[in-house]
Protein backbone atom coordinates (compact mmCIF):
# COMPACT_ATOMS: atom_id res chain seq x y z
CA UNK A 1 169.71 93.32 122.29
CA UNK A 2 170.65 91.67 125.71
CA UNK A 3 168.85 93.96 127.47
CA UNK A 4 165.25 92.24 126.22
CA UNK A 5 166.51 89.03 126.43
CA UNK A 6 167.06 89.82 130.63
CA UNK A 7 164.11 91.68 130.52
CA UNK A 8 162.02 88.88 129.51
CA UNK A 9 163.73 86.40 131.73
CA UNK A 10 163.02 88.92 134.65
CA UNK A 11 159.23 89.11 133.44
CA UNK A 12 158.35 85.59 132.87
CA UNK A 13 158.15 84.44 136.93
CA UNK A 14 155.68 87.26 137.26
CA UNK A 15 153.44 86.21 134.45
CA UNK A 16 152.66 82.79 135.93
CA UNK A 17 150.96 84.14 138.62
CA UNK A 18 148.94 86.61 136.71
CA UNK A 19 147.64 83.15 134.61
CA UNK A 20 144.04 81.84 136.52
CA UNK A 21 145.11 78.82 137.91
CA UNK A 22 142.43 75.35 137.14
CA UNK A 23 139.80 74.26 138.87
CA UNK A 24 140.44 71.45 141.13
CA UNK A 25 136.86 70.21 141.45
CA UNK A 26 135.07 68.50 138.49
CA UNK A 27 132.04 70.17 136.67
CA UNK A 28 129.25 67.98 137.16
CA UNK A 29 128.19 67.28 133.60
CA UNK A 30 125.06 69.17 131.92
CA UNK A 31 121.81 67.84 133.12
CA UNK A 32 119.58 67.62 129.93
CA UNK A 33 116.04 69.49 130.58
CA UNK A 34 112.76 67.80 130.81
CA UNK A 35 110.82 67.65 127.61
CA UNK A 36 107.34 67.19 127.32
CA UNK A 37 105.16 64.18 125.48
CA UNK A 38 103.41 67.85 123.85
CA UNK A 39 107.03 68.97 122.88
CA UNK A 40 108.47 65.88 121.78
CA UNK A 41 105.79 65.03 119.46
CA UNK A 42 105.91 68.92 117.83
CA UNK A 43 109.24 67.82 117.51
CA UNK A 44 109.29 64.82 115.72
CA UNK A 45 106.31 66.37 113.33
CA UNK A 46 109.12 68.92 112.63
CA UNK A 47 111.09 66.26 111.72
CA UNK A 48 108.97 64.47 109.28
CA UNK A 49 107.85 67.43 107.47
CA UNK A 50 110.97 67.78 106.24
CA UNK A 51 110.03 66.93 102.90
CA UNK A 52 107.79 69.20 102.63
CA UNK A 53 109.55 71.84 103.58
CA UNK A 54 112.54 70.78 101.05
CA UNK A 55 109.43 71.07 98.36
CA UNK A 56 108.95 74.38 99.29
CA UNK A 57 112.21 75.06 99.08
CA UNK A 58 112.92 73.61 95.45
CA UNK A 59 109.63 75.56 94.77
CA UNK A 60 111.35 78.76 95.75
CA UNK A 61 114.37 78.23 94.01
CA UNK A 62 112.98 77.52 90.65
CA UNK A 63 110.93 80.64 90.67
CA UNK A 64 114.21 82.16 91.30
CA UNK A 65 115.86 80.02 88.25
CA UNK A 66 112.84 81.33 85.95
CA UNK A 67 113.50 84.94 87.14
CA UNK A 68 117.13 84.64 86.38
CA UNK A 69 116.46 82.72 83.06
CA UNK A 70 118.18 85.03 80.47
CA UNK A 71 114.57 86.15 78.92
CA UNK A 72 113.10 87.55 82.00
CA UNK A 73 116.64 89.43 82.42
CA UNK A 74 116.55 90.82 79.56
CA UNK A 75 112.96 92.17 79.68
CA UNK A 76 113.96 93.46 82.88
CA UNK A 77 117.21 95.09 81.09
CA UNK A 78 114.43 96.39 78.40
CA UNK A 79 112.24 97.99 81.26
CA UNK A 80 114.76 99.98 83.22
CA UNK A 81 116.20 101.01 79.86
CA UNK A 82 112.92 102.03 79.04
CA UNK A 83 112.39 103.59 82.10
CA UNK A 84 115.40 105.70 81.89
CA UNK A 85 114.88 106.66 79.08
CA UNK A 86 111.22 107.45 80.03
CA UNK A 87 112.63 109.75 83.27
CA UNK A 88 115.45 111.48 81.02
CA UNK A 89 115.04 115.66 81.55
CA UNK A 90 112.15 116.34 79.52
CA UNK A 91 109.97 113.97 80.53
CA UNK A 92 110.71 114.86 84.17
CA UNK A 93 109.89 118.54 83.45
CA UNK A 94 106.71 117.99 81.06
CA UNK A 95 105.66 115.17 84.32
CA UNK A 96 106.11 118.03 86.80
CA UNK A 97 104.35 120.58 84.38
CA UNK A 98 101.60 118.27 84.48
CA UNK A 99 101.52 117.63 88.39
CA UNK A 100 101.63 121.48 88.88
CA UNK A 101 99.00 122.24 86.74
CA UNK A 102 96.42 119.05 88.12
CA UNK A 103 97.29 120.75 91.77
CA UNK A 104 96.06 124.12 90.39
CA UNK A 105 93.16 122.70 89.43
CA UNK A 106 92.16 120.32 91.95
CA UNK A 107 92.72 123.02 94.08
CA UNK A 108 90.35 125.48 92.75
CA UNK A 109 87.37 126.99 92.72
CA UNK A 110 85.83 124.73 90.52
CA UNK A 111 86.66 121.67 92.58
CA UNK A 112 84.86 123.43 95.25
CA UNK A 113 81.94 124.09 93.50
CA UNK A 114 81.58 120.63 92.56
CA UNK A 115 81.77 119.34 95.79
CA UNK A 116 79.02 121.09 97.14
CA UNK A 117 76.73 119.75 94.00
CA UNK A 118 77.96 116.24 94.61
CA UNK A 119 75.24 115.45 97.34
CA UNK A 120 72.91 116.24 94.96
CA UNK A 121 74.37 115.03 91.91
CA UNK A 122 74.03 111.48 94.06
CA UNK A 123 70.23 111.79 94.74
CA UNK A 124 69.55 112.35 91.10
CA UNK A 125 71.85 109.54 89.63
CA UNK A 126 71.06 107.03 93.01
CA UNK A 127 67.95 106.26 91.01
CA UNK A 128 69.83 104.68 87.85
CA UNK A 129 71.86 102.62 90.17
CA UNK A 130 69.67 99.93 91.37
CA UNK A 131 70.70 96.24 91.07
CA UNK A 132 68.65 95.47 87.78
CA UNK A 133 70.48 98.62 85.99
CA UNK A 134 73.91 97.44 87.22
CA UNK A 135 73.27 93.75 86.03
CA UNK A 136 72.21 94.98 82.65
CA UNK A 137 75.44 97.55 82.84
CA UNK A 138 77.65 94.32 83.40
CA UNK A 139 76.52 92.23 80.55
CA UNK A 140 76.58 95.13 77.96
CA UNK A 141 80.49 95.64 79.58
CA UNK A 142 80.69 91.35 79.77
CA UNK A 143 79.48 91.26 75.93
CA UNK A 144 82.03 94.22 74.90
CA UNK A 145 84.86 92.48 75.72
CA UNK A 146 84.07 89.43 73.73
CA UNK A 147 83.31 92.09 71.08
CA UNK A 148 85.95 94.42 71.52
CA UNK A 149 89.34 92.00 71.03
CA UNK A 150 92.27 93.11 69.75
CA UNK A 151 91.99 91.68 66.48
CA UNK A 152 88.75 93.43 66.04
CA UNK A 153 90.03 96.92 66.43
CA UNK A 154 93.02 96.79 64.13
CA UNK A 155 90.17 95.37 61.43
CA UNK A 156 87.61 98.22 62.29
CA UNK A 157 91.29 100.18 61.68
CA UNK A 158 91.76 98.91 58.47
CA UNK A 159 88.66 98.96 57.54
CA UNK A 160 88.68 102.67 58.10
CA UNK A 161 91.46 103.71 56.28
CA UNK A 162 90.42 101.67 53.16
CA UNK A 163 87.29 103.66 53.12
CA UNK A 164 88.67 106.79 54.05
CA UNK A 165 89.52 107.43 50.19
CA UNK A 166 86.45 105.81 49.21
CA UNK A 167 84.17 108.40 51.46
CA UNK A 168 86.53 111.43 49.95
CA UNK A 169 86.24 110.06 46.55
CA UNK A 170 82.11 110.06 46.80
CA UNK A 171 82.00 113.96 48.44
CA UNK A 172 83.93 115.02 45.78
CA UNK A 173 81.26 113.80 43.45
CA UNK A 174 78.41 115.19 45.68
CA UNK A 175 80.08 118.17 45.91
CA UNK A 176 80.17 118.38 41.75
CA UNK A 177 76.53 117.02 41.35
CA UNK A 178 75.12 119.99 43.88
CA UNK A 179 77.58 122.27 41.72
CA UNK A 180 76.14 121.25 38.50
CA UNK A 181 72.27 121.28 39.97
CA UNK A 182 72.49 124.38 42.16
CA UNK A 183 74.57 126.28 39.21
């Protein structure tokens, strides 16, 4: 134990001259840098649009509130659930199936035939595409979607399957009248 204690009072002389001694001469003191008028004004427009970067700011952080408002977390929950549940193994395998069998046939023969027909599949239908047919094409598609809402499907639905006994009801008779006539 008294062998340290001598052997640091033997070491500490020779670690003062190891320490960098101070400089004796004063630093002259940092010399701020020239600024421009062009500068200083960018500056001080920095500086008043402030605010408007703050704005931006609160802008961006209530999108972030409304995407971490409990709804939209749980209809994210609901769509990777879904989506695992989507991906689970026979889904994958059917998906692949399906990729295989669209690479077999985009790479066949028949692929190839068509593209050498397309050129002249174009020259026959390039004279249904003028302007006046593709204006009358987009209000027939315009006036189908007013049409065609959802509301008016599930009626046309309904409708159906209402009548769908009806139509089997009035074949049956047909059926029986043709029996009776024809003998």
């Amino acid at each position: 134990m008294r062998f340290f204690q001598y052997f640091m009072a033997a070491l500490l002389p020779w670690t003062v001259f190891a320490v960098p001694a101070a400089d004796l001469e004063p630093k002259s003191p940092a010399v701020p840098a020239a600024i421009s008028v062009d500068d200083y004004n960018v500056l001080v427009q920095r500086q008043e649009d402030l605010g408007g970067i703050i704005g931006d700011l609160t802008e961006t952080l209530d999108a972030i509130k409304e995407l971490l408002s409990t709804e939209s977390l749980n209809n994210i929950n609901t769509v990777v659930t879904q989506a695992a549940t989507l991906l689970k193994d026979p889904t994958t395998k059917q998906i692949k199936s399906l990729v295989q069998t669209a690479a077999e046939l985009l790479g066949g023969e028949a692929i190839g035939n068509l593209l050498d027909k397309l050129p002249s599949l174009l020259e026959s239908v390039s004279g249904l595409l003028n302007k006046e047919t593709l204006n009358k094409l987009i209000t027939l598609l315009d006036n189908a979607a007013i049409l065609l809402t959802k509301e008016f499907a599930e009626n046309t639905r309904d409708l159906i399957n209402d009548i769908a006994p009806l139509v089997s009801a009035i074949a049956q008779v047909i059926s029986a009248l043709l029996g009776t006539i024809l003998g």
